[in-house]
C-alpha atoms as a PDB file:
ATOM      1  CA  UNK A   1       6.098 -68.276 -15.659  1.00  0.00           C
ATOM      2  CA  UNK A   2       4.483 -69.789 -18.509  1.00  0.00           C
ATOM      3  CA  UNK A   3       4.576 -66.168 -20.688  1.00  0.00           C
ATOM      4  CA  UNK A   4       8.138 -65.350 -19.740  1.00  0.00           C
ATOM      5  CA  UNK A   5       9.274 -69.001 -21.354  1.00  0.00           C
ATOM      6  CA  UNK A   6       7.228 -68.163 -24.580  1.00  0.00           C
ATOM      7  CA  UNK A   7       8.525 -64.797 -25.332  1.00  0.00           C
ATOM      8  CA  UNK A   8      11.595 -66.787 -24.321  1.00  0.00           C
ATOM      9  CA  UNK A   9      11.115 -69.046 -27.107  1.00  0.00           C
ATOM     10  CA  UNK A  10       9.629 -66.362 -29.698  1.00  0.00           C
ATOM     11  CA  UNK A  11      12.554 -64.167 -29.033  1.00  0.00           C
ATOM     12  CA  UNK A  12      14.460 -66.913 -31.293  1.00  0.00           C
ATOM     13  CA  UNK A  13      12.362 -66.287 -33.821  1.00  0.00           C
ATOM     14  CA  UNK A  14      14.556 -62.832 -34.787  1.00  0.00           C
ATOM     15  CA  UNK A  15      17.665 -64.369 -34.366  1.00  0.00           C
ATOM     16  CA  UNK A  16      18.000 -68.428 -35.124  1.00  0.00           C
ATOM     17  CA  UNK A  17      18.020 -69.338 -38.694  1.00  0.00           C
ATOM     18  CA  UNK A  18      19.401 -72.492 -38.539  1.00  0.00           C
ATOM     19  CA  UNK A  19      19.455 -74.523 -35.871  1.00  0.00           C
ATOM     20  CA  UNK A  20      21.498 -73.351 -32.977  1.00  0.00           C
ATOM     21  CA  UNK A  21      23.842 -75.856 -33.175  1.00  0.00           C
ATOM     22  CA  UNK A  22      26.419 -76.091 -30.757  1.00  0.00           C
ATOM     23  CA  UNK A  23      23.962 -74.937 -27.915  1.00  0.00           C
ATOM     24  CA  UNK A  24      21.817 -75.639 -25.553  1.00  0.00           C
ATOM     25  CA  UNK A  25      18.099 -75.311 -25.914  1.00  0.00           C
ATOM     26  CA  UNK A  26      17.401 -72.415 -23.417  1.00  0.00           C
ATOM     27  CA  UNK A  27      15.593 -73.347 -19.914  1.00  0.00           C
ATOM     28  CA  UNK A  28      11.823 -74.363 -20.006  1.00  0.00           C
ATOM     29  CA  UNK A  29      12.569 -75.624 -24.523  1.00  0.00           C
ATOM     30  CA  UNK A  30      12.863 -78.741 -25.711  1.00  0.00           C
ATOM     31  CA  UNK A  31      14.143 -79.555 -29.494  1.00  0.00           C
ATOM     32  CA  UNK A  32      10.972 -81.586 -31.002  1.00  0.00           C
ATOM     33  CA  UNK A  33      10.589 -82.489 -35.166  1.00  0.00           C
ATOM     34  CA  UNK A  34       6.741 -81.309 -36.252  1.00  0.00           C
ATOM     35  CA  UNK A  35       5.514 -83.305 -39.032  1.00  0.00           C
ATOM     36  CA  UNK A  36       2.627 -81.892 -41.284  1.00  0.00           C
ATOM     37  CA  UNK A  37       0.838 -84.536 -42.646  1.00  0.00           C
ATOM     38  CA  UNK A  38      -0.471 -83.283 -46.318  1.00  0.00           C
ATOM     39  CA  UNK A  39      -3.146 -84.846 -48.440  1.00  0.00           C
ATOM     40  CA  UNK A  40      -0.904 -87.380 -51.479  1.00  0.00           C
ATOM     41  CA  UNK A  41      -1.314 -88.153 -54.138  1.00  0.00           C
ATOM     42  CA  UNK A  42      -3.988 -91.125 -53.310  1.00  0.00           C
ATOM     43  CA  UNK A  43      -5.527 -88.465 -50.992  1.00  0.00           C
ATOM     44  CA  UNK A  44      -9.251 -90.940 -50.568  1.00  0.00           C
ATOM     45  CA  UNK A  45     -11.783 -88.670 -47.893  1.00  0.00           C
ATOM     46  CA  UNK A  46     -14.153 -91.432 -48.908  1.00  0.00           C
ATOM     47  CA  UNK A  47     -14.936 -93.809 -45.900  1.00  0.00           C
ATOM     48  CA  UNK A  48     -15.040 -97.030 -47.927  1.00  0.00           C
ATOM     49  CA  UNK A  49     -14.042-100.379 -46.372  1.00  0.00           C
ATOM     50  CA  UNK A  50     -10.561-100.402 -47.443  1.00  0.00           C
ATOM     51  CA  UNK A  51      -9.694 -96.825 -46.117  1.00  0.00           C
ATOM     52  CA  UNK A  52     -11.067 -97.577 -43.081  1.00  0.00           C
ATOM     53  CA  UNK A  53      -8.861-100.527 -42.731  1.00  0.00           C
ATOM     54  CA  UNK A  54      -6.009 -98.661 -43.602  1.00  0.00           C
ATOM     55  CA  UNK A  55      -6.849 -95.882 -41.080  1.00  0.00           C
ATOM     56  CA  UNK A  56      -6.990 -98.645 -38.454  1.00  0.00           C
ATOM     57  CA  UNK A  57      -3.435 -99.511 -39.654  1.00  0.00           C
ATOM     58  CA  UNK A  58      -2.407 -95.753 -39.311  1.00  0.00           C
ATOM     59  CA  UNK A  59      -3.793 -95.651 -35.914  1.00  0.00           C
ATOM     60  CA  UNK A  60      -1.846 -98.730 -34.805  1.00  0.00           C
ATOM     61  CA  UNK A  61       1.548 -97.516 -35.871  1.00  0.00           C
ATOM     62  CA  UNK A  62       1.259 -94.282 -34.147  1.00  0.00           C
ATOM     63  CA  UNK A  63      -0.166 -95.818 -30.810  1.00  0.00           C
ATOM     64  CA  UNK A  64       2.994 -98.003 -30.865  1.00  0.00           C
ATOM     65  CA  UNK A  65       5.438 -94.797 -31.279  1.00  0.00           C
ATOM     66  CA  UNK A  66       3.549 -93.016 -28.686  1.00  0.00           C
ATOM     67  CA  UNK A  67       4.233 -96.511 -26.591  1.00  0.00           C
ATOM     68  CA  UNK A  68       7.600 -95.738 -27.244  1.00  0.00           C
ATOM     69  CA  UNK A  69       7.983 -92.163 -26.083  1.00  0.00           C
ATOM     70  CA  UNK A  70       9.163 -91.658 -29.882  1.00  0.00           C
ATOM     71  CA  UNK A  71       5.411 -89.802 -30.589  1.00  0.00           C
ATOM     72  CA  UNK A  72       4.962 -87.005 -28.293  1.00  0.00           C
ATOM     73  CA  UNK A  73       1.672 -85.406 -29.943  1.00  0.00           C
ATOM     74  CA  UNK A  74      -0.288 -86.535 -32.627  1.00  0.00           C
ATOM     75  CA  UNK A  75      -3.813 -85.463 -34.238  1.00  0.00           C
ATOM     76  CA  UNK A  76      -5.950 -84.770 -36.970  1.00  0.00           C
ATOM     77  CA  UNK A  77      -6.710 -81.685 -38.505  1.00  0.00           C
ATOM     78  CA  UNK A  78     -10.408 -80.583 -39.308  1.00  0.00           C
ATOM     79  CA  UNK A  79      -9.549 -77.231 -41.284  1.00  0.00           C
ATOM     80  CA  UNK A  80      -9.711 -76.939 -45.117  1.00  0.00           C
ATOM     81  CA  UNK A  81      -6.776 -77.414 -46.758  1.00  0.00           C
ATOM     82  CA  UNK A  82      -4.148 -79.699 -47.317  1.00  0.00           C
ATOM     83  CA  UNK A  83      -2.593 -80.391 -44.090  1.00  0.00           C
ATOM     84  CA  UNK A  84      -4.332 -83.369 -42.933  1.00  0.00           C
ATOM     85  CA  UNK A  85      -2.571 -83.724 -39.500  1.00  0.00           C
ATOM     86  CA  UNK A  86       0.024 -82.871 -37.399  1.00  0.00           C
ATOM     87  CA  UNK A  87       3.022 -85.282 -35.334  1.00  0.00           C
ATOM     88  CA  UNK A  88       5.866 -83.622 -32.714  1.00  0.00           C
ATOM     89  CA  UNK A  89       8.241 -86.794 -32.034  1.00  0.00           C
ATOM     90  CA  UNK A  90      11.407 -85.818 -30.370  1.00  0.00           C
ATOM     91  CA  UNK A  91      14.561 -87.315 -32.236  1.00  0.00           C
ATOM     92  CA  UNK A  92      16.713 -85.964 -34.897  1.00  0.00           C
ATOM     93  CA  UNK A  93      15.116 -84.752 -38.430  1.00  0.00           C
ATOM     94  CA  UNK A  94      16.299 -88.181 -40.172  1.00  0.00           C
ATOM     95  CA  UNK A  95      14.825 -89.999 -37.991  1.00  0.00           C
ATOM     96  CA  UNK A  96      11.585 -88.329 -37.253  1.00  0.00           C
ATOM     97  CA  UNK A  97      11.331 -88.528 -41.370  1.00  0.00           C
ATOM     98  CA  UNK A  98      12.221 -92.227 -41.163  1.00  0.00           C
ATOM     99  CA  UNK A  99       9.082 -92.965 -38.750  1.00  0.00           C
ATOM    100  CA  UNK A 100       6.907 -90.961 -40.580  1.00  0.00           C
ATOM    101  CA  UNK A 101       7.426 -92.394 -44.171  1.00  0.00           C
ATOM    102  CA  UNK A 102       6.898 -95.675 -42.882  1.00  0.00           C
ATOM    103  CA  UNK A 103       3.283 -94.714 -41.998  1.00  0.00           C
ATOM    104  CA  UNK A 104       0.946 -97.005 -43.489  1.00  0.00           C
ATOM    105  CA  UNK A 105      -1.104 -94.127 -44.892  1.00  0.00           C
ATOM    106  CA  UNK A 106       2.331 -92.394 -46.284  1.00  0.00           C
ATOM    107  CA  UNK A 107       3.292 -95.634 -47.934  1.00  0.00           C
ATOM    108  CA  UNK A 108      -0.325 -96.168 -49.212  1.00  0.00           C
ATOM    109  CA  UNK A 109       0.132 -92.411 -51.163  1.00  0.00           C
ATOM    110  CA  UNK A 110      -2.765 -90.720 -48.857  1.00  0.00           C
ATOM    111  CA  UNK A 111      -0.653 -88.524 -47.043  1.00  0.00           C
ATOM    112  CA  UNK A 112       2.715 -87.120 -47.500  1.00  0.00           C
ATOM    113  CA  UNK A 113       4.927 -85.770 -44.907  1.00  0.00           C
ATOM    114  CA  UNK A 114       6.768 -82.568 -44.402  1.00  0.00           C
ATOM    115  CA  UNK A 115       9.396 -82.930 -40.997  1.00  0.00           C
ATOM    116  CA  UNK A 116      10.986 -79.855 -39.861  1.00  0.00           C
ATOM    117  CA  UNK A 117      12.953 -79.303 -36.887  1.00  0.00           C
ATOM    118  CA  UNK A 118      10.963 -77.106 -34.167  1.00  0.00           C
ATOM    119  CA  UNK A 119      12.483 -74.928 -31.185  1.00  0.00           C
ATOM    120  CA  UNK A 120       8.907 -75.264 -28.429  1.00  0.00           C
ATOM    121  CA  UNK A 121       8.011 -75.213 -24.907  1.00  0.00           C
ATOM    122  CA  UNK A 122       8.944 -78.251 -23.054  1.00  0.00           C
ATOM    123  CA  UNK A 123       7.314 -80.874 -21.435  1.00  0.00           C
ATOM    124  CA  UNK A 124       5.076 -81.586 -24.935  1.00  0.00           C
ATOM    125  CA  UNK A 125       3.339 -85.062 -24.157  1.00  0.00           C
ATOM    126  CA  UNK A 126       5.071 -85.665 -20.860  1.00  0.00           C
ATOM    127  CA  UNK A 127       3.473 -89.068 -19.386  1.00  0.00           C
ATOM    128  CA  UNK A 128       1.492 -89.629 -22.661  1.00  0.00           C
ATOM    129  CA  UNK A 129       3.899 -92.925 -23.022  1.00  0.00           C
ATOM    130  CA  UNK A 130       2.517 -94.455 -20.226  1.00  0.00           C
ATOM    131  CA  UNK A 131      -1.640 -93.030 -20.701  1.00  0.00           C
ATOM    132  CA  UNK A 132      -0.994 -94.818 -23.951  1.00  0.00           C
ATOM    133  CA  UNK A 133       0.461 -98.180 -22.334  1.00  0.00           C
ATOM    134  CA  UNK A 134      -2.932 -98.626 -20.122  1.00  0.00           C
ATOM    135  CA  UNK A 135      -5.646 -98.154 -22.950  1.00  0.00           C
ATOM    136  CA  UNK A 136      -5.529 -97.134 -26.801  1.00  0.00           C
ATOM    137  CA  UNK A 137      -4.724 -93.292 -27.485  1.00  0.00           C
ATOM    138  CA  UNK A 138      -8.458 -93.142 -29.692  1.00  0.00           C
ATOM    139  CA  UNK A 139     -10.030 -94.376 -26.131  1.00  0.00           C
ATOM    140  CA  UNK A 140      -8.345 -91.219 -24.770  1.00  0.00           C
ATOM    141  CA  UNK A 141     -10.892 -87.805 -24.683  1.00  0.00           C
ATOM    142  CA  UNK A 142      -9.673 -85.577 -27.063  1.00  0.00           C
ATOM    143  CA  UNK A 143      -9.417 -81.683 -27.035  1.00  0.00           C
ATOM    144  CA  UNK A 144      -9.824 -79.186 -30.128  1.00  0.00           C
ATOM    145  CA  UNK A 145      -6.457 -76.734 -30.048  1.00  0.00           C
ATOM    146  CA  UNK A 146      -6.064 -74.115 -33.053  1.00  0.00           C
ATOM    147  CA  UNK A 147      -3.149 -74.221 -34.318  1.00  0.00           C
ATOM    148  CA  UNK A 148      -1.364 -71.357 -36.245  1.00  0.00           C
ATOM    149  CA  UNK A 149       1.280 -71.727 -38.667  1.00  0.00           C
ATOM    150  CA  UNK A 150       3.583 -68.425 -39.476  1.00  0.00           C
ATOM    151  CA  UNK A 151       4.884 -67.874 -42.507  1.00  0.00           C
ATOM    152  CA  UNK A 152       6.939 -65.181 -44.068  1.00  0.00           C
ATOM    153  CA  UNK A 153       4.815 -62.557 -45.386  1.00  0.00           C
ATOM    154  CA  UNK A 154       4.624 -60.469 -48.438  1.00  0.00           C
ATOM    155  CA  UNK A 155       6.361 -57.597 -46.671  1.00  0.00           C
ATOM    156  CA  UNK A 156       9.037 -59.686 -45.529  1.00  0.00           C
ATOM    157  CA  UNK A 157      12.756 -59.061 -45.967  1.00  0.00           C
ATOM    158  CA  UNK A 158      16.072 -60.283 -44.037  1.00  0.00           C
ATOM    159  CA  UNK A 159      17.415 -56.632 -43.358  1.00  0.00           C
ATOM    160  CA  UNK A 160      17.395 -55.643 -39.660  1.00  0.00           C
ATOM    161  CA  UNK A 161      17.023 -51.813 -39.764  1.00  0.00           C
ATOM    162  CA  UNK A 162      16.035 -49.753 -36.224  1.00  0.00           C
ATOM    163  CA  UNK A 163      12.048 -49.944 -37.774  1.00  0.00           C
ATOM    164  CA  UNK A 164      12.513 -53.762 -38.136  1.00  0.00           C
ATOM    165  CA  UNK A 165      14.077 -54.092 -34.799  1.00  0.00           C
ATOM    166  CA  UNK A 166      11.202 -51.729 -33.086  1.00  0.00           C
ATOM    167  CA  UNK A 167       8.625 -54.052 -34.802  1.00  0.00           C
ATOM    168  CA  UNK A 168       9.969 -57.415 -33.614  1.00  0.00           C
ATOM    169  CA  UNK A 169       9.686 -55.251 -29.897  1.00  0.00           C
ATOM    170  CA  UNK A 170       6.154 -54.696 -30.706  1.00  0.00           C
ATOM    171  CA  UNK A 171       5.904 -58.513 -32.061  1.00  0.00           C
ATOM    172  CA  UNK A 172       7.230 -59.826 -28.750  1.00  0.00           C
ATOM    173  CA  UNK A 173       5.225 -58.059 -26.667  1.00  0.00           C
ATOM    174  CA  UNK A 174       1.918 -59.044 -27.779  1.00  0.00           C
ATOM    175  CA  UNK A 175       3.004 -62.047 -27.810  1.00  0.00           C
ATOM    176  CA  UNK A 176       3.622 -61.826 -24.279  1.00  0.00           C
ATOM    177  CA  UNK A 177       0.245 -60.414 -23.831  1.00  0.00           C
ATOM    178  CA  UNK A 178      -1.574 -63.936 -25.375  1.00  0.00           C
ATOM    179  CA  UNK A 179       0.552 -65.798 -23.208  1.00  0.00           C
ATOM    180  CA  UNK A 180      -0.458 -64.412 -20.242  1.00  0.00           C
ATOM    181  CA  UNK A 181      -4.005 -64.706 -20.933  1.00  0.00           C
ATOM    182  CA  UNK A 182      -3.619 -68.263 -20.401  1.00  0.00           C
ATOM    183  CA  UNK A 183      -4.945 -69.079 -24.144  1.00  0.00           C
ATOM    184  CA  UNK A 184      -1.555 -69.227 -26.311  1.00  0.00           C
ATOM    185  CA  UNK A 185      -0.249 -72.385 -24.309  1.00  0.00           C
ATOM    186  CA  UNK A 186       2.558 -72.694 -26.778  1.00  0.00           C
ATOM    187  CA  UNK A 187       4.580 -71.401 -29.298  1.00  0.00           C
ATOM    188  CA  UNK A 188       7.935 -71.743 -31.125  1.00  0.00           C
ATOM    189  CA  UNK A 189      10.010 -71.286 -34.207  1.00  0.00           C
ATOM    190  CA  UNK A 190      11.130 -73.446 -36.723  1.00  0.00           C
ATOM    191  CA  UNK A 191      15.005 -74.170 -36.617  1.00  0.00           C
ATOM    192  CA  UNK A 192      15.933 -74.804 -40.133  1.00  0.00           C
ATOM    193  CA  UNK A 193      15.350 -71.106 -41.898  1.00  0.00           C
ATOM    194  CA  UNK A 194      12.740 -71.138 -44.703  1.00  0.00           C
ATOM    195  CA  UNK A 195       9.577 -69.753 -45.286  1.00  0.00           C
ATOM    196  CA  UNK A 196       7.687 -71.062 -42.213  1.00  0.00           C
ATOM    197  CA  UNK A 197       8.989 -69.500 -38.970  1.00  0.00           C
ATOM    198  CA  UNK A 198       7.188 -70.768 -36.078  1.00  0.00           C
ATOM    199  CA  UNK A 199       3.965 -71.698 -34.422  1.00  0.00           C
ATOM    200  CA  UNK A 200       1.191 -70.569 -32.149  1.00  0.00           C
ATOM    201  CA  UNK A 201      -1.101 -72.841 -30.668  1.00  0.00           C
ATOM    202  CA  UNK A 202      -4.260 -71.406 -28.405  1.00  0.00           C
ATOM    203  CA  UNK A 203      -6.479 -73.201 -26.320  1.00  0.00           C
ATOM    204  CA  UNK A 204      -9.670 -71.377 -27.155  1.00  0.00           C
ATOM    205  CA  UNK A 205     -12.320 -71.112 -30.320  1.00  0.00           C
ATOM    206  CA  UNK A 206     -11.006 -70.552 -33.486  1.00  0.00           C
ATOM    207  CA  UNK A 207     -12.098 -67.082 -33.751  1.00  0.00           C
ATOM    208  CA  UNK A 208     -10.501 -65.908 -30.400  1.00  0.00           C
ATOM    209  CA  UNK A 209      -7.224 -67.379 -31.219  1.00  0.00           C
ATOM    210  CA  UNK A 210      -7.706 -65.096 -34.866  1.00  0.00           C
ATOM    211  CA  UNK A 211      -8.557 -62.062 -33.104  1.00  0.00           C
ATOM    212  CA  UNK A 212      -5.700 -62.002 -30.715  1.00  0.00           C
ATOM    213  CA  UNK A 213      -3.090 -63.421 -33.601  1.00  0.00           C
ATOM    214  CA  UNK A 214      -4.030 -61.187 -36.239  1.00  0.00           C
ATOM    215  CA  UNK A 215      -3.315 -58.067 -33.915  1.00  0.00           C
ATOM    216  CA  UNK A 216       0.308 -58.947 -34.417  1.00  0.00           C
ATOM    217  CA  UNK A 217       2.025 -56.004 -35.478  1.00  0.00           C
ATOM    218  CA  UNK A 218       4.420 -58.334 -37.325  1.00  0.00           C
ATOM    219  CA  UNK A 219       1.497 -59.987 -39.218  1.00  0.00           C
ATOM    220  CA  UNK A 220      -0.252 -56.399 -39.477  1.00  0.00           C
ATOM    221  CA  UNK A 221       2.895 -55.116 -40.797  1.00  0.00           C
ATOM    222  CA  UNK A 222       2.682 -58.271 -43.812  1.00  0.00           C
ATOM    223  CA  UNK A 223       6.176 -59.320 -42.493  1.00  0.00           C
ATOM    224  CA  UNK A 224       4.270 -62.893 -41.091  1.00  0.00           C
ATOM    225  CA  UNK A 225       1.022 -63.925 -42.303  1.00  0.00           C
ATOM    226  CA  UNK A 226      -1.040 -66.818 -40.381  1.00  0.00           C
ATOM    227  CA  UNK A 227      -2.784 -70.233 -41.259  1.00  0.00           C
ATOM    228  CA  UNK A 228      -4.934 -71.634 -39.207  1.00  0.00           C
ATOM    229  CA  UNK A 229      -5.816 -75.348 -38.751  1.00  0.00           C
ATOM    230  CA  UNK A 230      -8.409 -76.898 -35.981  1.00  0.00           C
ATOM    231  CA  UNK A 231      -5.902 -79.663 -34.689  1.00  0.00           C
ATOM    232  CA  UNK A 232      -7.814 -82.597 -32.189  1.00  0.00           C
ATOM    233  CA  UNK A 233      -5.238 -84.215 -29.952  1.00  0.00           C
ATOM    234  CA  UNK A 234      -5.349 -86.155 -26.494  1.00  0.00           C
ATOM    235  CA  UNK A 235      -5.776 -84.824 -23.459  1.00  0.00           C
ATOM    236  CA  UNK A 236      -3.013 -84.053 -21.291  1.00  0.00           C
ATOM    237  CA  UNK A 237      -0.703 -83.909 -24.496  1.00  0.00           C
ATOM    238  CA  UNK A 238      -0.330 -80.075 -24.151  1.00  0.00           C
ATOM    239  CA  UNK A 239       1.090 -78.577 -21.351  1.00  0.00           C
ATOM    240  CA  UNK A 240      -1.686 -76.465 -19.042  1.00  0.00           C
ATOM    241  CA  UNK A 241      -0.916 -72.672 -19.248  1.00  0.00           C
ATOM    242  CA  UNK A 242      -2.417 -70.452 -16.639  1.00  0.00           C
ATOM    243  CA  UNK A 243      -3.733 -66.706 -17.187  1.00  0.00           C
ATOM    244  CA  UNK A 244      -0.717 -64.492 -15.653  1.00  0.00           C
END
């Protein structure tokens, strides 16, 4: 069941550019906001006294939005590169941006945020609210997820022509292969157009999840290209997917 709601959700992908507003989110999605967290300007990977302060600060605010049921999944990322972390909060894109600009690390200039409105598999930090209410989300175990990030690739254009269309076939149904090994747990794409288009995100080592993503035929074809981060969240957060 778990595959047939991801190609569900990928199948978007092809056809939402913006939004899909005036509908419902098809059954087994949920509308979330992802946040990427990039190094700022004050970007400090020393661990002097004051930064560790104000990652204690940073910690606090987002164990109070999880509290709230605001903060649905939140984690670092341990990849090279600029994104520094990762947030899903349900809400509207103003408001997700709101919470996340009043970050004590955003307002300090370490990290700046990037909110864009995402299109993924429900049930995204179901009960976390209340794991988070009994002891502090950094007393929680943690997992290690890779997560990719697709963006347009160098072969991309918007025309739909019958080779296009035959590739996005071919797209979807590896897709639907990954899901039903149990290791892509979710995936989605991003609602607002743009250059980044969706997400995978595998439960398994980081060179599994590029073996099996990089056989895309839509990223083989240069139409998508992948980044990969290492992205640590709690336990639980993620919904379970099992091998079809």
């Amino acid at each position: 069941m778990r595959a047939l709601l991801i190609i569900g959700i990928l199948v978007t992908i092809a056809n939402v550019s913006v939004g899909l507003a005036g509908q419902g989110e098809p059954p087994g999605m949920a509308r979330y906001q992802v946040v990427l967290l990039k190094a700022g300007p004050k970007w400090n990977a020393n661990r002097d006294e004051a930064r560790h302060r104000l990652m204690g600060e940073h910690l606090a605010y987002f164990r109070d939005l999880v509290k709230a049921g605001t903060l649905v999944a939140v984690g670092p990322t341990t990849s090279q590169g600029d994104v520094k972390g990762v947030l899903i909060l349900r809400g509207a894109t103003e408001e997700a941006t709101a919470l996340a600009s009043a970050d004590p690390a955003v307002k300090a200039g370490e990290l700046v945020p990037e909110t864009r409105p995402w299109l993924g598999t429900a049930g995204i930090g179901d009960g976390y609210a209340a794991r988070a209410a009994e002891k502090r989300i950094e007393d929680i175990p943690m997992e290690s997820l890779q997560l990719g990030l697709l963006w347009r690739g160098p072969s991309w254009t918007p025309e739909k022509t019958p080779e296009i269309e035959k590739l996005q076939a071919s797209h979807l149904a590896h897709i639907g292969e990954m899901a039903k090994s149990g290791k892509l747990v979710v995936a989605g794409p991003f609602l607002e157009g743009g250059n980044l288009r969706g997400i995978f995100l595998f439960r398994c080592s980081a060179d599994e999840a590029m073996a099996m993503a990089s056989k895309d035929p839509m990223v083989q074809a240069g139409r998508l290209k992948l980044e990969f981060h290492t992205w640590s969240v709690n336990v639980g957060v993620i919904p379970e997917a099992k091998p079809q």
